[in-house]
PDB file of N, CA and C in Angstrom:
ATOM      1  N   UNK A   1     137.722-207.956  -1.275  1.00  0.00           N
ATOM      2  CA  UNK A   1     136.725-208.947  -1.646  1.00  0.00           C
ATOM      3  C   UNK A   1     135.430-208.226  -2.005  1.00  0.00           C
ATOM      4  N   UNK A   2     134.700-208.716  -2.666  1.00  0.00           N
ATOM      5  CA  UNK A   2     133.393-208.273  -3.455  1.00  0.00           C
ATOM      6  C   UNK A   2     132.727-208.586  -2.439  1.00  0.00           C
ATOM      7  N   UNK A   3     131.553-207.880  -2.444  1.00  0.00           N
ATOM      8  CA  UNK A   3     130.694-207.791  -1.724  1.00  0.00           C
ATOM      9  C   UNK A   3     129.129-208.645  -2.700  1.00  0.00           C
ATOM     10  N   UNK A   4     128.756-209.659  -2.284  1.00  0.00           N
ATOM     11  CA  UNK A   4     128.170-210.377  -2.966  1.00  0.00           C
ATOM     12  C   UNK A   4     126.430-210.415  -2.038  1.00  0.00           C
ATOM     13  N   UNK A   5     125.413-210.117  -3.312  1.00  0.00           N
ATOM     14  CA  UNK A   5     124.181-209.892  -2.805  1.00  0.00           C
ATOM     15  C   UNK A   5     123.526-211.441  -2.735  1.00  0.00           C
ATOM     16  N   UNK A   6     122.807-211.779  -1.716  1.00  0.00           N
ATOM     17  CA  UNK A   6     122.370-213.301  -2.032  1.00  0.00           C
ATOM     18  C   UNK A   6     120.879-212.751  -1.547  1.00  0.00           C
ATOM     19  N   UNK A   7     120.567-212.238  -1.747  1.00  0.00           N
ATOM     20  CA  UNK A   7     119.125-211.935  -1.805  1.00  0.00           C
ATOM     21  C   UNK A   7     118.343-212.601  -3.358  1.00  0.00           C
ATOM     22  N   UNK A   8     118.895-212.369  -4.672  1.00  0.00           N
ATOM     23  CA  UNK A   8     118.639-213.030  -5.405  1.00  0.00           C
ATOM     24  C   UNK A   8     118.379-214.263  -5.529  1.00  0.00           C
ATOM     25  N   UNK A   9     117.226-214.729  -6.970  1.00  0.00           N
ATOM     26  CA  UNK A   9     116.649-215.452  -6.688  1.00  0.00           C
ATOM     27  C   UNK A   9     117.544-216.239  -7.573  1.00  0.00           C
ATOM     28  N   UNK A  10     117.580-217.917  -7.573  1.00  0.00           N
ATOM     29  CA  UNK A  10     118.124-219.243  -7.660  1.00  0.00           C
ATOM     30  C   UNK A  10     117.105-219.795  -8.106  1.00  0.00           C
ATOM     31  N   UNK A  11     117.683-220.325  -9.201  1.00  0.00           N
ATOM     32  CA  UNK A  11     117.451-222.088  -9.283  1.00  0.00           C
ATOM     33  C   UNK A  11     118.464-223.110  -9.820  1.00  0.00           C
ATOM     34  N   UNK A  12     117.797-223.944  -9.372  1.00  0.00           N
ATOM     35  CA  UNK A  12     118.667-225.374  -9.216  1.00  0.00           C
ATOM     36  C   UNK A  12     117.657-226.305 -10.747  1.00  0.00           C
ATOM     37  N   UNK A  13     119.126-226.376 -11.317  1.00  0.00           N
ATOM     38  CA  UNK A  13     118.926-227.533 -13.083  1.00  0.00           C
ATOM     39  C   UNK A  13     119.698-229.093 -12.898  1.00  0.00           C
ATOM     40  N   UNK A  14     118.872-229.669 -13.044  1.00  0.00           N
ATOM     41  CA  UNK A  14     119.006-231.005 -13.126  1.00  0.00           C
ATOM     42  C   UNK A  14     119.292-231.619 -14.716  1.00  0.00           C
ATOM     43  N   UNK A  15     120.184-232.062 -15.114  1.00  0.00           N
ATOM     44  CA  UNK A  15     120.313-232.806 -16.310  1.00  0.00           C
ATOM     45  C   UNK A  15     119.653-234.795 -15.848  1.00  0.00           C
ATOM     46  N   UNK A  16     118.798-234.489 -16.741  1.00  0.00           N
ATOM     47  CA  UNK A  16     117.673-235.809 -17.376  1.00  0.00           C
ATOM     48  C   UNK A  16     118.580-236.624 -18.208  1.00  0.00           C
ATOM     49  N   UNK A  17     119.418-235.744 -19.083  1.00  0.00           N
ATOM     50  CA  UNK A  17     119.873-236.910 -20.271  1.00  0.00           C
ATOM     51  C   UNK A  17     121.391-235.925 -20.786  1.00  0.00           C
ATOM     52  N   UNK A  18     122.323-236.321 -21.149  1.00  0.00           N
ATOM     53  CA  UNK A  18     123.553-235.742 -21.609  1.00  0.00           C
ATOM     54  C   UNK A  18     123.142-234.773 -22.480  1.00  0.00           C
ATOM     55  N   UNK A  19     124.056-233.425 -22.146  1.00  0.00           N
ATOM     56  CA  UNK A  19     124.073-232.346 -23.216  1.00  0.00           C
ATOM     57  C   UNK A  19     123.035-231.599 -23.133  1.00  0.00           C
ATOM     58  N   UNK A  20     122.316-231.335 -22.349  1.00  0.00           N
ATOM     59  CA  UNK A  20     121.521-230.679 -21.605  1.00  0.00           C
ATOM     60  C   UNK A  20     122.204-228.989 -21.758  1.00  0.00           C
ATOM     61  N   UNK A  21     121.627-228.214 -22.660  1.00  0.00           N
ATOM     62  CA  UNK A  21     122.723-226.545 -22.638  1.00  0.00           C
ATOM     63  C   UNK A  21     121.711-225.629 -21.838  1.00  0.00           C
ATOM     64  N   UNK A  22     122.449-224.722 -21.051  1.00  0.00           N
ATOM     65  CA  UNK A  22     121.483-223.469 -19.968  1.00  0.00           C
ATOM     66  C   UNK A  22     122.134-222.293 -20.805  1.00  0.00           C
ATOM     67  N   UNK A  23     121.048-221.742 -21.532  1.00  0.00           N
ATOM     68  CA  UNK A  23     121.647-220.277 -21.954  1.00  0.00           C
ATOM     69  C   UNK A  23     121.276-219.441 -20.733  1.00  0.00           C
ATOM     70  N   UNK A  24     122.472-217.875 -20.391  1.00  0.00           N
ATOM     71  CA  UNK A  24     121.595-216.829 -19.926  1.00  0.00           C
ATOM     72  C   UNK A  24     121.762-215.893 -20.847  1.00  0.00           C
ATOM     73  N   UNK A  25     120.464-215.154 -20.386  1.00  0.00           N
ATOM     74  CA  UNK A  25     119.936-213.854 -21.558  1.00  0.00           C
ATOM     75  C   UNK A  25     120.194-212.800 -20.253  1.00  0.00           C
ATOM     76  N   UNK A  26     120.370-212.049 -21.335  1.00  0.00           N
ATOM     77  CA  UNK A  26     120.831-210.467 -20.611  1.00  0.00           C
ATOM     78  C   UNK A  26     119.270-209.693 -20.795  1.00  0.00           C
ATOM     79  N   UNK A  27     119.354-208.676 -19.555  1.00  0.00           N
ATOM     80  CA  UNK A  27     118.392-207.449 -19.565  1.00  0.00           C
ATOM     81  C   UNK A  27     118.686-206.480 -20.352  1.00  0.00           C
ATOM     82  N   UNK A  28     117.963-205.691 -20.731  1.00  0.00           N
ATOM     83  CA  UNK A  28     117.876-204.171 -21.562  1.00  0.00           C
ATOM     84  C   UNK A  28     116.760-204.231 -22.697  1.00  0.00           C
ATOM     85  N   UNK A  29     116.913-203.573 -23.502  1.00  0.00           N
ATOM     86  CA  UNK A  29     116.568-203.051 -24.986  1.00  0.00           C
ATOM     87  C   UNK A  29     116.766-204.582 -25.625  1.00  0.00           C
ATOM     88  N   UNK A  30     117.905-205.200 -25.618  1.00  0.00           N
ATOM     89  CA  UNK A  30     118.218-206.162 -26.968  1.00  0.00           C
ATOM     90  C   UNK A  30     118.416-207.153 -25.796  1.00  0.00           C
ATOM     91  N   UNK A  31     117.969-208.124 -25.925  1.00  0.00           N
ATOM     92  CA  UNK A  31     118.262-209.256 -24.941  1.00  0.00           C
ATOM     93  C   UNK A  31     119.351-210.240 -26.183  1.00  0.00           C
ATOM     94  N   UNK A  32     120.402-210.659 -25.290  1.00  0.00           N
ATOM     95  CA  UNK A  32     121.370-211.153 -25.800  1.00  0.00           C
ATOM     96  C   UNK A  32     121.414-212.449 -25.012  1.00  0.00           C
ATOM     97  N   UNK A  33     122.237-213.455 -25.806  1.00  0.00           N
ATOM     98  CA  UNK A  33     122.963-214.693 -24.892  1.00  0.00           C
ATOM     99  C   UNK A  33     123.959-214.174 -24.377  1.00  0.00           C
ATOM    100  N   UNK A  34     124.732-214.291 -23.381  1.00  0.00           N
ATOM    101  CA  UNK A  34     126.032-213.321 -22.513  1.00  0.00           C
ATOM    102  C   UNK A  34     126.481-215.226 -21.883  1.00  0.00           C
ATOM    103  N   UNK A  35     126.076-216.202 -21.647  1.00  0.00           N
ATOM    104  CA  UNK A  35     126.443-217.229 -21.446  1.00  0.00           C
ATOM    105  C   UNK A  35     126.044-218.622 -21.570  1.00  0.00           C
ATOM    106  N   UNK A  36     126.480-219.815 -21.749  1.00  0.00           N
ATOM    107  CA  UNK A  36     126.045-220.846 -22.266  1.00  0.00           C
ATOM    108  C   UNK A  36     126.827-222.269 -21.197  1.00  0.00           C
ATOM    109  N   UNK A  37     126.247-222.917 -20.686  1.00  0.00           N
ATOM    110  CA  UNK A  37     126.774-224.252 -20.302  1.00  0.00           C
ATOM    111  C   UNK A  37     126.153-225.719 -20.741  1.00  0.00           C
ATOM    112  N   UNK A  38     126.938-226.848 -20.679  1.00  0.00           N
ATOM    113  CA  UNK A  38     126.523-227.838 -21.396  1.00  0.00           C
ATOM    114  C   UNK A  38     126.536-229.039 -20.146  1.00  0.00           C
ATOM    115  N   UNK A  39     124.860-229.648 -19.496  1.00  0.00           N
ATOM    116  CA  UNK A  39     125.506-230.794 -18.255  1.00  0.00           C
ATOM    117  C   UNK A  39     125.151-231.975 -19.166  1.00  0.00           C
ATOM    118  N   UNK A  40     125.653-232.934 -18.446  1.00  0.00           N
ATOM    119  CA  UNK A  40     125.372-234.515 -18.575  1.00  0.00           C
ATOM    120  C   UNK A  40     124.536-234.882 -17.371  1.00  0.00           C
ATOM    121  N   UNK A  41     123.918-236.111 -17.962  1.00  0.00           N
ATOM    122  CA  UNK A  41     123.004-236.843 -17.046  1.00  0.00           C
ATOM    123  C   UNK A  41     123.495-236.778 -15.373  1.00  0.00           C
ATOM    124  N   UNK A  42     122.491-236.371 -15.178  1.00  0.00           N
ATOM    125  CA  UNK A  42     123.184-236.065 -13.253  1.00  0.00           C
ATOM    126  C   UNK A  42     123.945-234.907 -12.909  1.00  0.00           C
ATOM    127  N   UNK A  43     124.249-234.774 -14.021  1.00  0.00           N
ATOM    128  CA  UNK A  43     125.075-232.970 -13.296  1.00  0.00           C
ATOM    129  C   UNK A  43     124.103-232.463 -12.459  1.00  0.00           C
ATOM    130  N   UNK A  44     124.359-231.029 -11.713  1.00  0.00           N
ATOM    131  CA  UNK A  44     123.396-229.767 -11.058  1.00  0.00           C
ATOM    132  C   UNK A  44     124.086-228.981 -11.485  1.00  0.00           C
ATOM    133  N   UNK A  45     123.262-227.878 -11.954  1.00  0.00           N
ATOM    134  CA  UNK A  45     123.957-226.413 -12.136  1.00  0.00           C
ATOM    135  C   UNK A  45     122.550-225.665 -11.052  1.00  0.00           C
ATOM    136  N   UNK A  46     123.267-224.439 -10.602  1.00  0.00           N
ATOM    137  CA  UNK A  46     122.663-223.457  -9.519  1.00  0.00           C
ATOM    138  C   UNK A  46     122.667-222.541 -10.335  1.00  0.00           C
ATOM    139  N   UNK A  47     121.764-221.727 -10.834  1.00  0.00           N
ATOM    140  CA  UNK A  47     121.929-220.394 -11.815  1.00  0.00           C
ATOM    141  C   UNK A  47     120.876-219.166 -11.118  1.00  0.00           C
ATOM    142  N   UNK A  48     121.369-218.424 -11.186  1.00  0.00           N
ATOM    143  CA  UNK A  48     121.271-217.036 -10.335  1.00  0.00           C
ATOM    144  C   UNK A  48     120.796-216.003 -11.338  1.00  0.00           C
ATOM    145  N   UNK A  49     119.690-215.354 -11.114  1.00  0.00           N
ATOM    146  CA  UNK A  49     118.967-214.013 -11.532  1.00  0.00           C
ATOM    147  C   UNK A  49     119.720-212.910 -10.998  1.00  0.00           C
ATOM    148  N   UNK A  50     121.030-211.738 -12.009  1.00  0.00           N
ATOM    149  CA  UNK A  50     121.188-210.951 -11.354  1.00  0.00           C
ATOM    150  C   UNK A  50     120.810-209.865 -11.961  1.00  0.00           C
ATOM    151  N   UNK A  51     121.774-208.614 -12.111  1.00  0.00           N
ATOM    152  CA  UNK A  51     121.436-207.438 -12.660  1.00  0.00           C
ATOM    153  C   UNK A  51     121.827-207.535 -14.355  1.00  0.00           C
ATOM    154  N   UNK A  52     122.759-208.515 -14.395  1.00  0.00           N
ATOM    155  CA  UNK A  52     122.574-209.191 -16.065  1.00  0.00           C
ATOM    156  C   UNK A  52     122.250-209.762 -16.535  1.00  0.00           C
ATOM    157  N   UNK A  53     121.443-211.140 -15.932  1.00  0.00           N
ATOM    158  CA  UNK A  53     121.083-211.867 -16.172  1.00  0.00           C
ATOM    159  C   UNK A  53     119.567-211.934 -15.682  1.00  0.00           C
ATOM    160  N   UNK A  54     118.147-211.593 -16.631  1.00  0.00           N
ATOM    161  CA  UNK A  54     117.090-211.726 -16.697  1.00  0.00           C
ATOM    162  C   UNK A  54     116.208-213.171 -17.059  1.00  0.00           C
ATOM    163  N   UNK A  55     116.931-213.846 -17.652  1.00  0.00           N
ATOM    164  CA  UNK A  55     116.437-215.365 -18.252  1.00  0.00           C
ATOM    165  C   UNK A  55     116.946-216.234 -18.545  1.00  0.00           C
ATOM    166  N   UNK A  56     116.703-217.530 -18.194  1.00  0.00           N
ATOM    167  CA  UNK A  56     117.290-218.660 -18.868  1.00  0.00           C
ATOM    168  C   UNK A  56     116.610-219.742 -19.315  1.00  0.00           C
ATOM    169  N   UNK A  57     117.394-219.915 -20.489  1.00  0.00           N
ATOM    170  CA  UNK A  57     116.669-220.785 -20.994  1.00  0.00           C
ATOM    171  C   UNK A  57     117.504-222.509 -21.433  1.00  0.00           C
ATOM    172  N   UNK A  58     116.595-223.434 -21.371  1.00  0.00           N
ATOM    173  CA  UNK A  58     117.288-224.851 -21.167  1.00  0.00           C
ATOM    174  C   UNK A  58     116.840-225.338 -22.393  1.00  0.00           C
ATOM    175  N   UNK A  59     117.532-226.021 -23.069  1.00  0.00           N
ATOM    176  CA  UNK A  59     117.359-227.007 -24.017  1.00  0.00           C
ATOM    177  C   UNK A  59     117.743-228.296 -23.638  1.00  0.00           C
ATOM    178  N   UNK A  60     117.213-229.288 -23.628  1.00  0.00           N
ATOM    179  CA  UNK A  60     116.980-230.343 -22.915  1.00  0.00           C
ATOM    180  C   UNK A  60     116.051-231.228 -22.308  1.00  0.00           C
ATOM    181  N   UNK A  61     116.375-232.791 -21.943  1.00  0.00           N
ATOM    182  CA  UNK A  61     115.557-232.770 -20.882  1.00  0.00           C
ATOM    183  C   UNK A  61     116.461-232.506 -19.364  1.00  0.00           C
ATOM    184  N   UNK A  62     115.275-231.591 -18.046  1.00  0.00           N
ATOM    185  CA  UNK A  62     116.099-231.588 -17.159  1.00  0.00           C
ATOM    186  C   UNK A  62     115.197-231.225 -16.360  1.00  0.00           C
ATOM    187  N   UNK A  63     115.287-231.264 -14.874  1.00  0.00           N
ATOM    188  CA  UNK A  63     114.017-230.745 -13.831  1.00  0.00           C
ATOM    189  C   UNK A  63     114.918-229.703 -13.360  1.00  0.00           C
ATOM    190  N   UNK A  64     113.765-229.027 -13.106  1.00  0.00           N
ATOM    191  CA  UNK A  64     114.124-227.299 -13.055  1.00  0.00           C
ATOM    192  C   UNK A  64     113.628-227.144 -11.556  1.00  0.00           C
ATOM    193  N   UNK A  65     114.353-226.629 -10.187  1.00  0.00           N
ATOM    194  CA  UNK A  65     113.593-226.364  -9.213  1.00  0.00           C
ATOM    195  C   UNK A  65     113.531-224.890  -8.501  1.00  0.00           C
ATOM    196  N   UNK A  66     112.999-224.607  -8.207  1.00  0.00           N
ATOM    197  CA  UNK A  66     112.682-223.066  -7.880  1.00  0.00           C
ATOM    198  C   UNK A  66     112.020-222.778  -6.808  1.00  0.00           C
ATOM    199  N   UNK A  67     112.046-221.355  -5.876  1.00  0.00           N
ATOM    200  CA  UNK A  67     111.223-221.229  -4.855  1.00  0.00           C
ATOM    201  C   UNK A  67     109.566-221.533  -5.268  1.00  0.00           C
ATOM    202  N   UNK A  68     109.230-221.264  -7.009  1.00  0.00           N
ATOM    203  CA  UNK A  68     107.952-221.630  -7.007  1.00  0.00           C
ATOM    204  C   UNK A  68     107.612-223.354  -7.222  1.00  0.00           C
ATOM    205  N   UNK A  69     108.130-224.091  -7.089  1.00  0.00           N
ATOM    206  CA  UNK A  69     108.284-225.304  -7.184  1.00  0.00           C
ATOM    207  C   UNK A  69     109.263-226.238  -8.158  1.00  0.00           C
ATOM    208  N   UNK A  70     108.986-227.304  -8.414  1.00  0.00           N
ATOM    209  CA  UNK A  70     109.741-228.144  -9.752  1.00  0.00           C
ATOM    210  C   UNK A  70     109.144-228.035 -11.203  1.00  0.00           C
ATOM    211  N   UNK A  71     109.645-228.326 -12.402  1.00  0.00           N
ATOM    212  CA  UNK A  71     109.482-228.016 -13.769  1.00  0.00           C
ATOM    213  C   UNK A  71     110.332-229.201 -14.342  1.00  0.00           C
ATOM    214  N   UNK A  72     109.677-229.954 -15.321  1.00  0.00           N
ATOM    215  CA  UNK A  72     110.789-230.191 -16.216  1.00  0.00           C
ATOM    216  C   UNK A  72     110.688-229.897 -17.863  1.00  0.00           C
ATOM    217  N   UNK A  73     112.413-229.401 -18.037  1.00  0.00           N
ATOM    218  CA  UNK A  73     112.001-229.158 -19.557  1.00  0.00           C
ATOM    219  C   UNK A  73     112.004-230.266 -20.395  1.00  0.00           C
ATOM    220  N   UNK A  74     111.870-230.086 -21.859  1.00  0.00           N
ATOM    221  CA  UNK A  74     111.967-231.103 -22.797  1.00  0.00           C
ATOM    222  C   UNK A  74     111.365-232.144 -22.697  1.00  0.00           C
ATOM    223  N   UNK A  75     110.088-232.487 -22.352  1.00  0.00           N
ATOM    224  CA  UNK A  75     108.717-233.301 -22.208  1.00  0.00           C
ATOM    225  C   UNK A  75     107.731-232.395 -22.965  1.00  0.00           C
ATOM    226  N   UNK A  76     106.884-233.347 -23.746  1.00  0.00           N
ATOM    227  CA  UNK A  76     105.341-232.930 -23.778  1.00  0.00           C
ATOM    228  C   UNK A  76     104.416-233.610 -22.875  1.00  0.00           C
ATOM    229  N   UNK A  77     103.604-232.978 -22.446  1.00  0.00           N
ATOM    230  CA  UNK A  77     102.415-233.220 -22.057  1.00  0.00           C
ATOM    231  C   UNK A  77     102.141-234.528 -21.749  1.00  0.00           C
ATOM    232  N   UNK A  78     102.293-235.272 -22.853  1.00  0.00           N
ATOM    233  CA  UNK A  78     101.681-236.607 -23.659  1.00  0.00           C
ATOM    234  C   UNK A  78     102.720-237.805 -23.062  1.00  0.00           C
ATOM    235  N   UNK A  79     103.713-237.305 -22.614  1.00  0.00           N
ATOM    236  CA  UNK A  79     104.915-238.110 -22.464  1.00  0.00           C
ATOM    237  C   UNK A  79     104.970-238.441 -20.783  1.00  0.00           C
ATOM    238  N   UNK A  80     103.942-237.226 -20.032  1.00  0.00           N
ATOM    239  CA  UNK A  80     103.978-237.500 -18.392  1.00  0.00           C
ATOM    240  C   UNK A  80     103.153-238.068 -18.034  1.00  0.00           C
TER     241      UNK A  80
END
């Protein structure tokens, strides 16, 4: 069995509205997409910062929660 680090940091994605996609981007020189998921209204996805994964990014609306607090994407300003 793998030996799995949970020291890394988490967050937790909330889908707002269907079709909600979480890219992750890879670390190095060339930052790449390396993975892609698609939720519906009410899903949770848990997505994890590791040694390949430096960023993610959401297209959508969805609340984003994190040790630094909550976020949501796909709102302006004008709309909260």
């Amino acid at each position: 069995m793998a030996n799995i680090e949970v020291n890394s940091e988490y967050v937790m994605i909330k889908a707002l509205e269907n079709g909600v996609t979480i890219i992750g981007l890879t670390r190095g020189e060339n930052t790449k997409f390396h993975h892609s998921e698609k939720l519906d209204k009410g899903e949770i996805m848990l997505a994890q910062f590791t040694e390949h994964t430096s960023a993610i990014k959401i297209r959508g609306k969805a609340e984003v929660y994190s040790k630094h607090g909550k976020v949501i994407s796909g709102i302006v300003q004008s709309e909260i």
